[in-house]
PDB file of N, CA and C in Angstrom:
ATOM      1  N   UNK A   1       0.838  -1.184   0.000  1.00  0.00           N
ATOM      2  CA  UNK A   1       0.000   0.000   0.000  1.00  0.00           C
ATOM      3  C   UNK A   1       0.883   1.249   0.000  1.00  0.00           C
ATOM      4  N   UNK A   2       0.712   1.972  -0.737  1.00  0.00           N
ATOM      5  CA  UNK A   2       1.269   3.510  -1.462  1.00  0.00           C
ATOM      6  C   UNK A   2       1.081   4.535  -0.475  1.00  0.00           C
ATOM      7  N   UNK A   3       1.670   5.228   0.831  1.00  0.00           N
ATOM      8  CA  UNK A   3       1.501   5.963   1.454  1.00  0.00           C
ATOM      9  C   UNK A   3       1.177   7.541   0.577  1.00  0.00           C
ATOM     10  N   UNK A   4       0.657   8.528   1.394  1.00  0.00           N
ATOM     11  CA  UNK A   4       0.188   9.422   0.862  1.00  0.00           C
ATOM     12  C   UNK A   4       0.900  10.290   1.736  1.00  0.00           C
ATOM     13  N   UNK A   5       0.852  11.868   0.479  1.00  0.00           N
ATOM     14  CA  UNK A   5       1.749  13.157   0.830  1.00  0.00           C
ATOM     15  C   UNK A   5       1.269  13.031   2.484  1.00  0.00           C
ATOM     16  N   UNK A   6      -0.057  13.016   2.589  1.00  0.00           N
ATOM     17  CA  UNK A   6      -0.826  13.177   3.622  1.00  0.00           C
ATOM     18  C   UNK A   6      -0.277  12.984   4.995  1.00  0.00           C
ATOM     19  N   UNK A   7      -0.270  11.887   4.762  1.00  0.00           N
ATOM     20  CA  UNK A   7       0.025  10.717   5.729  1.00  0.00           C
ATOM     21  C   UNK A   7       1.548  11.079   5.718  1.00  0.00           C
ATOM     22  N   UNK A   8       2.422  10.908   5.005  1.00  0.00           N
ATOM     23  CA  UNK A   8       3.781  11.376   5.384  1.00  0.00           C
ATOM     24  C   UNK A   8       4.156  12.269   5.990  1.00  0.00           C
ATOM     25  N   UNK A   9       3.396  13.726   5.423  1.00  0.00           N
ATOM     26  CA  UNK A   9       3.609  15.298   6.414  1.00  0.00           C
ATOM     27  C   UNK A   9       2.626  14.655   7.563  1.00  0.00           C
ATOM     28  N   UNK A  10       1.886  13.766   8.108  1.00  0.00           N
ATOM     29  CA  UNK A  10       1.454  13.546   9.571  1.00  0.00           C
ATOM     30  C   UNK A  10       2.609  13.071  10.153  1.00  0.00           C
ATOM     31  N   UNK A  11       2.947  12.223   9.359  1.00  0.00           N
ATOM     32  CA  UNK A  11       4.059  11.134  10.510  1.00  0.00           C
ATOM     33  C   UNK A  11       5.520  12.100  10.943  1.00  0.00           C
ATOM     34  N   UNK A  12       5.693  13.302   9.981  1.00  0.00           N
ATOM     35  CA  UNK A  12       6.936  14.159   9.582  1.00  0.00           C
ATOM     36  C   UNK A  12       6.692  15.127  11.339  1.00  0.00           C
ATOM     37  N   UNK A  13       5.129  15.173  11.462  1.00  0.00           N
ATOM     38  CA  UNK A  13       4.977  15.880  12.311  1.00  0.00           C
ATOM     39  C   UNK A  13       4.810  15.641  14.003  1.00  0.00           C
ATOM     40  N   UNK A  14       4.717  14.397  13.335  1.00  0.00           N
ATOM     41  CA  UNK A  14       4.276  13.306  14.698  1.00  0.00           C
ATOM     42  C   UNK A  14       5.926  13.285  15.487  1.00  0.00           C
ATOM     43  N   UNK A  15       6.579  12.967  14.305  1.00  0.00           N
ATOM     44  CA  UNK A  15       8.594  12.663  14.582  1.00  0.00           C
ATOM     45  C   UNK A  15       9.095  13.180  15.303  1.00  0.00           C
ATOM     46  N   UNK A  16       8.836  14.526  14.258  1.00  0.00           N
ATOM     47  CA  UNK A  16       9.917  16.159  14.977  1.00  0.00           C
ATOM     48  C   UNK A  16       8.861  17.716  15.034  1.00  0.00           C
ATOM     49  N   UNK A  17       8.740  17.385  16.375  1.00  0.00           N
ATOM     50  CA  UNK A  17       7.869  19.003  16.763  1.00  0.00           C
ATOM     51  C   UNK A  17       8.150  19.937  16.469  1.00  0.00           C
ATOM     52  N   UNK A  18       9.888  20.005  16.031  1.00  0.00           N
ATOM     53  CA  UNK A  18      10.108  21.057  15.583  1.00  0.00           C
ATOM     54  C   UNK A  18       9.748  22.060  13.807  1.00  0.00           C
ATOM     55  N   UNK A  19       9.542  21.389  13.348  1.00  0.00           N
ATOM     56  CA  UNK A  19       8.986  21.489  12.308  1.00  0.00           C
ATOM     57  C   UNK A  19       7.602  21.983  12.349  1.00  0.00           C
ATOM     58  N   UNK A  20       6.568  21.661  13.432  1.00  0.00           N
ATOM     59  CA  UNK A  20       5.295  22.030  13.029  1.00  0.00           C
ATOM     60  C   UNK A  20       5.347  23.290  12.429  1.00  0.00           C
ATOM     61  N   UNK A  21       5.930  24.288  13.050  1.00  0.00           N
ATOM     62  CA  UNK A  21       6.210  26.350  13.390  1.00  0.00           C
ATOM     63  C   UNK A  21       7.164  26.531  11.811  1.00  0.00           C
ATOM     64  N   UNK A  22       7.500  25.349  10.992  1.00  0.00           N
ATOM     65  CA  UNK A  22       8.997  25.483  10.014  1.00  0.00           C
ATOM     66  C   UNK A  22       8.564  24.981   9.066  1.00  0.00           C
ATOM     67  N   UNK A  23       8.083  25.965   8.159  1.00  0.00           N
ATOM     68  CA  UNK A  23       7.395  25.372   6.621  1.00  0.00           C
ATOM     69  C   UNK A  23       8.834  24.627   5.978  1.00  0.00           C
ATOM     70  N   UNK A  24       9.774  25.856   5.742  1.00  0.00           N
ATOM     71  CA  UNK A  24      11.174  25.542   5.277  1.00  0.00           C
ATOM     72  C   UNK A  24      11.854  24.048   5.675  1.00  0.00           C
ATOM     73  N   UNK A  25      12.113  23.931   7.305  1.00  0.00           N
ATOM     74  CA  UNK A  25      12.223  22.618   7.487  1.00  0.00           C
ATOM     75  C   UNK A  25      11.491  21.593   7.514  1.00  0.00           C
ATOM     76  N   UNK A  26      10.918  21.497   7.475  1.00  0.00           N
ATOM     77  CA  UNK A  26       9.692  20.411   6.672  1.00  0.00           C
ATOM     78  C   UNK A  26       9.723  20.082   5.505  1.00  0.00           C
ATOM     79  N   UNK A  27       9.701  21.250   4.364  1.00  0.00           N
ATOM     80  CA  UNK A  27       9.888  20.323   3.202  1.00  0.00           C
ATOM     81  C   UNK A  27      11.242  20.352   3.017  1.00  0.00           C
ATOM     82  N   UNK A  28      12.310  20.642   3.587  1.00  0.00           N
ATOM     83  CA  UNK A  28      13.738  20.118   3.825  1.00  0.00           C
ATOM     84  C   UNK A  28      13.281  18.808   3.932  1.00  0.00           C
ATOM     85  N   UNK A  29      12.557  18.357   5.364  1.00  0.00           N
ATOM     86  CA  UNK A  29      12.975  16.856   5.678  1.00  0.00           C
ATOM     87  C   UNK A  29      12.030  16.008   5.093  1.00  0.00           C
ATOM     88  N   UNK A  30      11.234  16.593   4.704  1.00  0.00           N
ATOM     89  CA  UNK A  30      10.376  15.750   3.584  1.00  0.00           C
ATOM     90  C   UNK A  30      11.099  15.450   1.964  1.00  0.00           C
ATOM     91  N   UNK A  31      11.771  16.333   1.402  1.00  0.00           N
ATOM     92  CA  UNK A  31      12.621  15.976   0.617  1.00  0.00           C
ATOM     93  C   UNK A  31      13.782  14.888   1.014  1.00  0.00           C
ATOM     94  N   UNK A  32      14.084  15.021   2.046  1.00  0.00           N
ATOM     95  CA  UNK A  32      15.335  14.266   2.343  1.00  0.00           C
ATOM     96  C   UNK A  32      14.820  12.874   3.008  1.00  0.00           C
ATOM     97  N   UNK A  33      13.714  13.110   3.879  1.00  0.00           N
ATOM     98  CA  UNK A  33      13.429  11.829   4.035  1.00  0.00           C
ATOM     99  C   UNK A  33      12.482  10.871   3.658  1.00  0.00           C
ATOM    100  N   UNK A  34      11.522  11.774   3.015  1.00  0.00           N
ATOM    101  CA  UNK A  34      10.692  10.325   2.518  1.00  0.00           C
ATOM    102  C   UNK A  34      11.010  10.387   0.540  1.00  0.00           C
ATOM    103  N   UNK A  35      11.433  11.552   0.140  1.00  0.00           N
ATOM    104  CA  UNK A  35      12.097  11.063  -1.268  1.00  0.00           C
ATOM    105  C   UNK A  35      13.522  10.800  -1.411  1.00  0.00           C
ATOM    106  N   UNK A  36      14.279  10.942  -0.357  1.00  0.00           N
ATOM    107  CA  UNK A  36      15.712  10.259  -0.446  1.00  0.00           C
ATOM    108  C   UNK A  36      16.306  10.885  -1.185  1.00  0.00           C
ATOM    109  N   UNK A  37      16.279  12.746  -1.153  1.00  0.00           N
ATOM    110  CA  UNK A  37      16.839  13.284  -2.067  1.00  0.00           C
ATOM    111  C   UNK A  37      17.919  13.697  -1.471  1.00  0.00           C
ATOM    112  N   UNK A  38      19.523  13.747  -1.395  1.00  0.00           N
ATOM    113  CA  UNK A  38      20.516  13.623  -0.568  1.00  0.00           C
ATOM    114  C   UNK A  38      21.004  14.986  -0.158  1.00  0.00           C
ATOM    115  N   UNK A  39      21.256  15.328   0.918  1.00  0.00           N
ATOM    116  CA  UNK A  39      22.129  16.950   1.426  1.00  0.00           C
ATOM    117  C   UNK A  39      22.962  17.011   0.382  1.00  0.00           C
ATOM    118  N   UNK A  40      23.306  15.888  -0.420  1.00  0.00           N
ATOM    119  CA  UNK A  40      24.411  16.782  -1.087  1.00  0.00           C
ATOM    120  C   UNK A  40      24.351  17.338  -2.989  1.00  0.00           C
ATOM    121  N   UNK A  41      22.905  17.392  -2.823  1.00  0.00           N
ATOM    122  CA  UNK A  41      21.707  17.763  -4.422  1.00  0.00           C
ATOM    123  C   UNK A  41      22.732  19.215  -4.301  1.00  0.00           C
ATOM    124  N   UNK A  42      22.927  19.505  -5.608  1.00  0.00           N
ATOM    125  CA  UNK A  42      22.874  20.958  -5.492  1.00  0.00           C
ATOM    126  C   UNK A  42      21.691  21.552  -5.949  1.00  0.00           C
ATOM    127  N   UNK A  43      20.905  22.696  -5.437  1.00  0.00           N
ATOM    128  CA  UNK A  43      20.091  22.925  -5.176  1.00  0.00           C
ATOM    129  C   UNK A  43      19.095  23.204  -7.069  1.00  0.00           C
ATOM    130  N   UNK A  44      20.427  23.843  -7.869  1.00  0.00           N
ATOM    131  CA  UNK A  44      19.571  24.356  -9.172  1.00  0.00           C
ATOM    132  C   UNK A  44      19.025  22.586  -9.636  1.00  0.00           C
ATOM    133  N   UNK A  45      19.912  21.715  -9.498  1.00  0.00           N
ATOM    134  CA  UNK A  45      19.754  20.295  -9.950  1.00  0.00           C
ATOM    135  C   UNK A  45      18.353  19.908  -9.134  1.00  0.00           C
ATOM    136  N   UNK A  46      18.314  20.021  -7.801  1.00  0.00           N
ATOM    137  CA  UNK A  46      17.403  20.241  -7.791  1.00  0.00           C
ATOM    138  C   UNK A  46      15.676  20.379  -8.279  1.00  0.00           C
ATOM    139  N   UNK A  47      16.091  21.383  -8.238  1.00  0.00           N
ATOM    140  CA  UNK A  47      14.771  22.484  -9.300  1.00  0.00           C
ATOM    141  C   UNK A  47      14.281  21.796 -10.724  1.00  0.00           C
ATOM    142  N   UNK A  48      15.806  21.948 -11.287  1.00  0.00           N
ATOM    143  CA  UNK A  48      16.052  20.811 -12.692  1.00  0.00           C
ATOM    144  C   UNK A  48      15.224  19.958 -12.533  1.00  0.00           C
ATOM    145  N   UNK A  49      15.336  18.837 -11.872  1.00  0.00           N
ATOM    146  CA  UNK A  49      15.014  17.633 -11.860  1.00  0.00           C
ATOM    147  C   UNK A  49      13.497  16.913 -10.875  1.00  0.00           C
ATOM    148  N   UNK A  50      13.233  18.242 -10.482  1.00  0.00           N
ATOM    149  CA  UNK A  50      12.144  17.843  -9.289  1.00  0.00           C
ATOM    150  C   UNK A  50      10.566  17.516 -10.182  1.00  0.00           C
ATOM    151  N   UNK A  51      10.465  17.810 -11.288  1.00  0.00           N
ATOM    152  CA  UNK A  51       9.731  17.517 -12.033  1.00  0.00           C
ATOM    153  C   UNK A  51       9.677  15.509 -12.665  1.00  0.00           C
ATOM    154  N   UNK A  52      11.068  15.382 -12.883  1.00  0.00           N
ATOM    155  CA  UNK A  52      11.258  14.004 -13.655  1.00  0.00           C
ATOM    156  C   UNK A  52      10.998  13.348 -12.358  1.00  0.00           C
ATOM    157  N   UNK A  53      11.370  13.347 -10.945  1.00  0.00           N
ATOM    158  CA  UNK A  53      11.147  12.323  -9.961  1.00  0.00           C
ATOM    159  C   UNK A  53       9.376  12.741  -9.435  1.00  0.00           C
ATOM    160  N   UNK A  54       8.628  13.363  -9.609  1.00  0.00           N
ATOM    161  CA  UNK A  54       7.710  13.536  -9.335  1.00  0.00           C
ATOM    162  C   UNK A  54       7.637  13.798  -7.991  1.00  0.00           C
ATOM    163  N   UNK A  55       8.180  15.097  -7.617  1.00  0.00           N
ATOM    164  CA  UNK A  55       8.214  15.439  -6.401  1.00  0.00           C
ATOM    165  C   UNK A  55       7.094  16.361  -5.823  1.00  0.00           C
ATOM    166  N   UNK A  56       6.543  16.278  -4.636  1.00  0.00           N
ATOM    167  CA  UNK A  56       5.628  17.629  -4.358  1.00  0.00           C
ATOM    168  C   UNK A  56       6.069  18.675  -4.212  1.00  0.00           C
ATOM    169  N   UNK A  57       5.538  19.648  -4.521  1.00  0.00           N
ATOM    170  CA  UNK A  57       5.517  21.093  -4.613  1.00  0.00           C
ATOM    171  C   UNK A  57       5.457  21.548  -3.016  1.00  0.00           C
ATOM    172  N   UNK A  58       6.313  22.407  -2.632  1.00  0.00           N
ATOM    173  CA  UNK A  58       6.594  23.017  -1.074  1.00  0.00           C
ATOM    174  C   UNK A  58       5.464  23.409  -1.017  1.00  0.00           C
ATOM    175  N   UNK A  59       4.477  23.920  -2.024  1.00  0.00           N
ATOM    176  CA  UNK A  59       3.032  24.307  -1.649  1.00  0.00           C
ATOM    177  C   UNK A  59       1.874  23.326  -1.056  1.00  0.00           C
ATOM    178  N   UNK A  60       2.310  21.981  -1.847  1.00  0.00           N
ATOM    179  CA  UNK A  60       1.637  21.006  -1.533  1.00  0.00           C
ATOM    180  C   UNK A  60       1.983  20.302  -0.031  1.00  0.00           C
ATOM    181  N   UNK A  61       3.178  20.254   0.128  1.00  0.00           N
ATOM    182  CA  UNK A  61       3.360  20.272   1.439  1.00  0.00           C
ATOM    183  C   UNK A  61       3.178  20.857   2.822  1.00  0.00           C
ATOM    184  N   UNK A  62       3.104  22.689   2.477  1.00  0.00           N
ATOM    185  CA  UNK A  62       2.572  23.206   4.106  1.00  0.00           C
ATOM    186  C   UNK A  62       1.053  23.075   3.323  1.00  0.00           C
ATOM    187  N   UNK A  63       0.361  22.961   2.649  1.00  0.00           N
ATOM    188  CA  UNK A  63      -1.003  22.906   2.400  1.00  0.00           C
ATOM    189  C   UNK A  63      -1.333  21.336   3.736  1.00  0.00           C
ATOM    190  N   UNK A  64      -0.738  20.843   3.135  1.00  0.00           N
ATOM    191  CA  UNK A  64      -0.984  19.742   3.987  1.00  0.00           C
ATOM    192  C   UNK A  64      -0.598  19.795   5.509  1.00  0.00           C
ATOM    193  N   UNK A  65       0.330  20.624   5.504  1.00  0.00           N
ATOM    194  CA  UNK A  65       0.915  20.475   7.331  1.00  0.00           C
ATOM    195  C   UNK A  65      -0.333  21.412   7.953  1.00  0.00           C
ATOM    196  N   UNK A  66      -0.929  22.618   7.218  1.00  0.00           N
ATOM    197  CA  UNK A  66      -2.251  23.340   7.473  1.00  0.00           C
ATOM    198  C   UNK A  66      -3.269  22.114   8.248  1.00  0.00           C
ATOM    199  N   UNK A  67      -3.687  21.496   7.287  1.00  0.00           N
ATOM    200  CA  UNK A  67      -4.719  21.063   6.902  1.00  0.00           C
ATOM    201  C   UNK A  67      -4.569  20.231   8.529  1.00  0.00           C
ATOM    202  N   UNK A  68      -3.823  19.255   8.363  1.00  0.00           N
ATOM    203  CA  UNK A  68      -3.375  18.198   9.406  1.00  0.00           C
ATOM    204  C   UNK A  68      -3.536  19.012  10.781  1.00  0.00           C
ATOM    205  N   UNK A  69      -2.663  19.818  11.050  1.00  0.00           N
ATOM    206  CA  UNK A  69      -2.942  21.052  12.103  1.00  0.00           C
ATOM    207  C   UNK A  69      -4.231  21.519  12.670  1.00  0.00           C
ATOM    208  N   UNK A  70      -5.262  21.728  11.283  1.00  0.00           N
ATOM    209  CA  UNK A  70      -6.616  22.568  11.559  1.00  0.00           C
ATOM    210  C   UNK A  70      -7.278  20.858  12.205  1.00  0.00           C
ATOM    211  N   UNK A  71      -6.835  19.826  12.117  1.00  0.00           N
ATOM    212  CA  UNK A  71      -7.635  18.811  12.498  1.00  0.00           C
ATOM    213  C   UNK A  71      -7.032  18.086  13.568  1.00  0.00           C
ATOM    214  N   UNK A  72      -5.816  18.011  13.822  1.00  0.00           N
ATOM    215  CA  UNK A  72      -5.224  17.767  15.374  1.00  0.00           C
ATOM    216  C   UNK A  72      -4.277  18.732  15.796  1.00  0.00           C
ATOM    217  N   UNK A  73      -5.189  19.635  16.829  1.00  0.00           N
ATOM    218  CA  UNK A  73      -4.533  20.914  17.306  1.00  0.00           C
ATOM    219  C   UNK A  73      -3.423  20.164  18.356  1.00  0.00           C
ATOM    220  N   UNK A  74      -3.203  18.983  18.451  1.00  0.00           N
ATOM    221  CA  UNK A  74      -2.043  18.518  19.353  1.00  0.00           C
ATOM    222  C   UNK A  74      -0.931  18.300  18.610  1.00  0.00           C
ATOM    223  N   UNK A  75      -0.852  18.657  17.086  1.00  0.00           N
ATOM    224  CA  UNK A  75       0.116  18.740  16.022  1.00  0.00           C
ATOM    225  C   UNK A  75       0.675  20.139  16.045  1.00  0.00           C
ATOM    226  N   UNK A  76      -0.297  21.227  16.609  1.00  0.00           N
ATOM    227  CA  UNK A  76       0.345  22.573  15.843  1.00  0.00           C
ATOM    228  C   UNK A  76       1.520  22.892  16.969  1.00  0.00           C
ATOM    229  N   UNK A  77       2.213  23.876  16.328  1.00  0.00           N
ATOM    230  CA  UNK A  77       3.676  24.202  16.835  1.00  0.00           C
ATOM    231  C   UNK A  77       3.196  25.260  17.793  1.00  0.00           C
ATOM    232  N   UNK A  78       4.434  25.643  18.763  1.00  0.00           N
ATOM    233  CA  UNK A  78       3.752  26.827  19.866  1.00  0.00           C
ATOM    234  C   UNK A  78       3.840  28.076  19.065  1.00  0.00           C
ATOM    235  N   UNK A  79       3.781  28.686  18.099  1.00  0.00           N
ATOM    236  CA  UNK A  79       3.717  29.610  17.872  1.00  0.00           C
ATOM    237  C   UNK A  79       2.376  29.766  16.844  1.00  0.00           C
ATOM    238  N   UNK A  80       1.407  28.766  16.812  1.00  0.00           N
ATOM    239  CA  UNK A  80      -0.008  28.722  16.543  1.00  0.00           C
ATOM    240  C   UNK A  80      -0.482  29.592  17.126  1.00  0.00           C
ATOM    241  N   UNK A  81      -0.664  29.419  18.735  1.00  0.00           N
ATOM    242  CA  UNK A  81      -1.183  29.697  19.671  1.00  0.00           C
ATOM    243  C   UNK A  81      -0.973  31.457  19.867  1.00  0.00           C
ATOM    244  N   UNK A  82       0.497  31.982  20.207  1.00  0.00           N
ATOM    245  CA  UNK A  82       0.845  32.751  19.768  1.00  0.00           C
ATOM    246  C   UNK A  82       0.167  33.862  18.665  1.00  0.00           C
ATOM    247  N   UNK A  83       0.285  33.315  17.655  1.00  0.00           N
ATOM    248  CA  UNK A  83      -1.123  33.693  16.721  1.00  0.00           C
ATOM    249  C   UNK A  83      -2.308  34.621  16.835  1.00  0.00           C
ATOM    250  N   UNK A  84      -2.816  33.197  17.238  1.00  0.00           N
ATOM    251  CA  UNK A  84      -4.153  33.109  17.758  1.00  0.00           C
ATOM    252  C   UNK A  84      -4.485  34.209  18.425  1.00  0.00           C
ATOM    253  N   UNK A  85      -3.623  34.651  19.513  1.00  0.00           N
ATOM    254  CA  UNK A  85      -4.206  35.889  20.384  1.00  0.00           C
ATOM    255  C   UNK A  85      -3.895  37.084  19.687  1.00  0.00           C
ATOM    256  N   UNK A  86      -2.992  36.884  18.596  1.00  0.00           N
ATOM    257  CA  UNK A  86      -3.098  38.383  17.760  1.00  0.00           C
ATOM    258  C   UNK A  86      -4.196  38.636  16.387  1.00  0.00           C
ATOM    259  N   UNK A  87      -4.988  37.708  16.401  1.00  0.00           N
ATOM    260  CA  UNK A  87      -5.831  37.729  15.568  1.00  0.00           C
ATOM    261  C   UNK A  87      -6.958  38.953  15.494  1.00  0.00           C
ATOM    262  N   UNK A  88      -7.366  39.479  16.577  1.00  0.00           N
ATOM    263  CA  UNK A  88      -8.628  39.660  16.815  1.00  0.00           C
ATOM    264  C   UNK A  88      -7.916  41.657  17.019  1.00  0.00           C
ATOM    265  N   UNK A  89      -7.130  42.056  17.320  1.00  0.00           N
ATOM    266  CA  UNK A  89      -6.197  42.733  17.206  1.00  0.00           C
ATOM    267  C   UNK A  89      -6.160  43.450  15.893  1.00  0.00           C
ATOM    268  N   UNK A  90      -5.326  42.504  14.972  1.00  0.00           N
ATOM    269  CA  UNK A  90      -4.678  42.541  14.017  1.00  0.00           C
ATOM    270  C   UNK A  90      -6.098  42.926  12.826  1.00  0.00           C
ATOM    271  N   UNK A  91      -7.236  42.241  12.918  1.00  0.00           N
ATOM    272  CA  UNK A  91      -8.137  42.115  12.238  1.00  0.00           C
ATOM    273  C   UNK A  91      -8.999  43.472  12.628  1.00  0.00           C
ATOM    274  N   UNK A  92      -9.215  44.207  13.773  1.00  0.00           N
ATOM    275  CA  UNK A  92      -9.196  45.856  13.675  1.00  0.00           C
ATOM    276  C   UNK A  92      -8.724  46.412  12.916  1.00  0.00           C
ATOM    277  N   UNK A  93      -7.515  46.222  13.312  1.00  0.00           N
ATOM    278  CA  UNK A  93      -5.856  47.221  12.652  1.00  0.00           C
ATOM    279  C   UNK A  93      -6.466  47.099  11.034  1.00  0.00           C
ATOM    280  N   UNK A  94      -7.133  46.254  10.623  1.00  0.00           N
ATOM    281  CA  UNK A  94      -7.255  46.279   9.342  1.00  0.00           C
ATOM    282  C   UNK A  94      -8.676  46.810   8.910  1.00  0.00           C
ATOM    283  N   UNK A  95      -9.392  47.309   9.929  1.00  0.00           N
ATOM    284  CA  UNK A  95     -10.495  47.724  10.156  1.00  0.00           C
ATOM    285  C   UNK A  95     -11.517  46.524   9.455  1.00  0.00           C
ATOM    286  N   UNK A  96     -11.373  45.495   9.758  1.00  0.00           N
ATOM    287  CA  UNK A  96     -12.821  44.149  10.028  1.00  0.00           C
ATOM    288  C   UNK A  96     -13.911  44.604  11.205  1.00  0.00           C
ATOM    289  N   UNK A  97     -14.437  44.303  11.222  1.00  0.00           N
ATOM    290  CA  UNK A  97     -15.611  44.059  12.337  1.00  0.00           C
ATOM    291  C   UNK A  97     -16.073  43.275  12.924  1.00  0.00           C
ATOM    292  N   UNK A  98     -15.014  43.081  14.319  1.00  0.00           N
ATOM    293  CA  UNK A  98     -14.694  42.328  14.844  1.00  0.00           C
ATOM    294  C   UNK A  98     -15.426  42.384  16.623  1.00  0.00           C
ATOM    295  N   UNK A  99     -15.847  41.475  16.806  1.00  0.00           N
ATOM    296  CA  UNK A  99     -16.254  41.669  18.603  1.00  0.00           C
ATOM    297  C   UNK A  99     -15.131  40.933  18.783  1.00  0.00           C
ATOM    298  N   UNK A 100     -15.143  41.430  20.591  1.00  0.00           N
ATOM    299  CA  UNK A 100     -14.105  41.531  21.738  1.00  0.00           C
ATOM    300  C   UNK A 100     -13.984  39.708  21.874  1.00  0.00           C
TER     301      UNK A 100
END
């Protein structure tokens, strides 16, 4: 059975907490560890080639670390939370219409 992007950015998140808060390191270690693409790629080769191995798109990846997050808040990183309390704030500042 064929694991999914899905399911991989869960388990990526389940691993290393540090990543939840790290779009960047995430699809670092999602490149490196579940496509076995080696630290020592140079990066344009890379780019080059990320098409012929059928790799996901860094978009497709925090799309998914989102998604996973909005459905087990015991996944999101501490700076979710963080967030969260500047929301309601921030969404004035932009003049929304917002209650307290």
């Amino acid at each position: 059975m064929k694991t999914t992007i899905k399911e991989n950015v869960k388990q990526l998140l389940i691993k290393e907490p540090r990543l939840r808060d790290n779009d960047t390191a995430l699809c670092y270690y999602y490149y490196n560890q579940i496509c076995k693409i080696s630290y020592n790629v140079a990066l344009i080769d890379f780019y080059l080639d990320r098409d012929i191995y059928k790799l996901p798109s860094e978009q497709t990846i925090t799309r998914f670390s989102r998604k996973i997050q909005e459905q087990n808040p015991e996944l999101r990183g501490k700076e979710w939370e963080k967030r969260q309390r500047k929301v309601k704030k921030v969404q004035k500042e932009l003049g929304y219409n917002v209650e307290n």
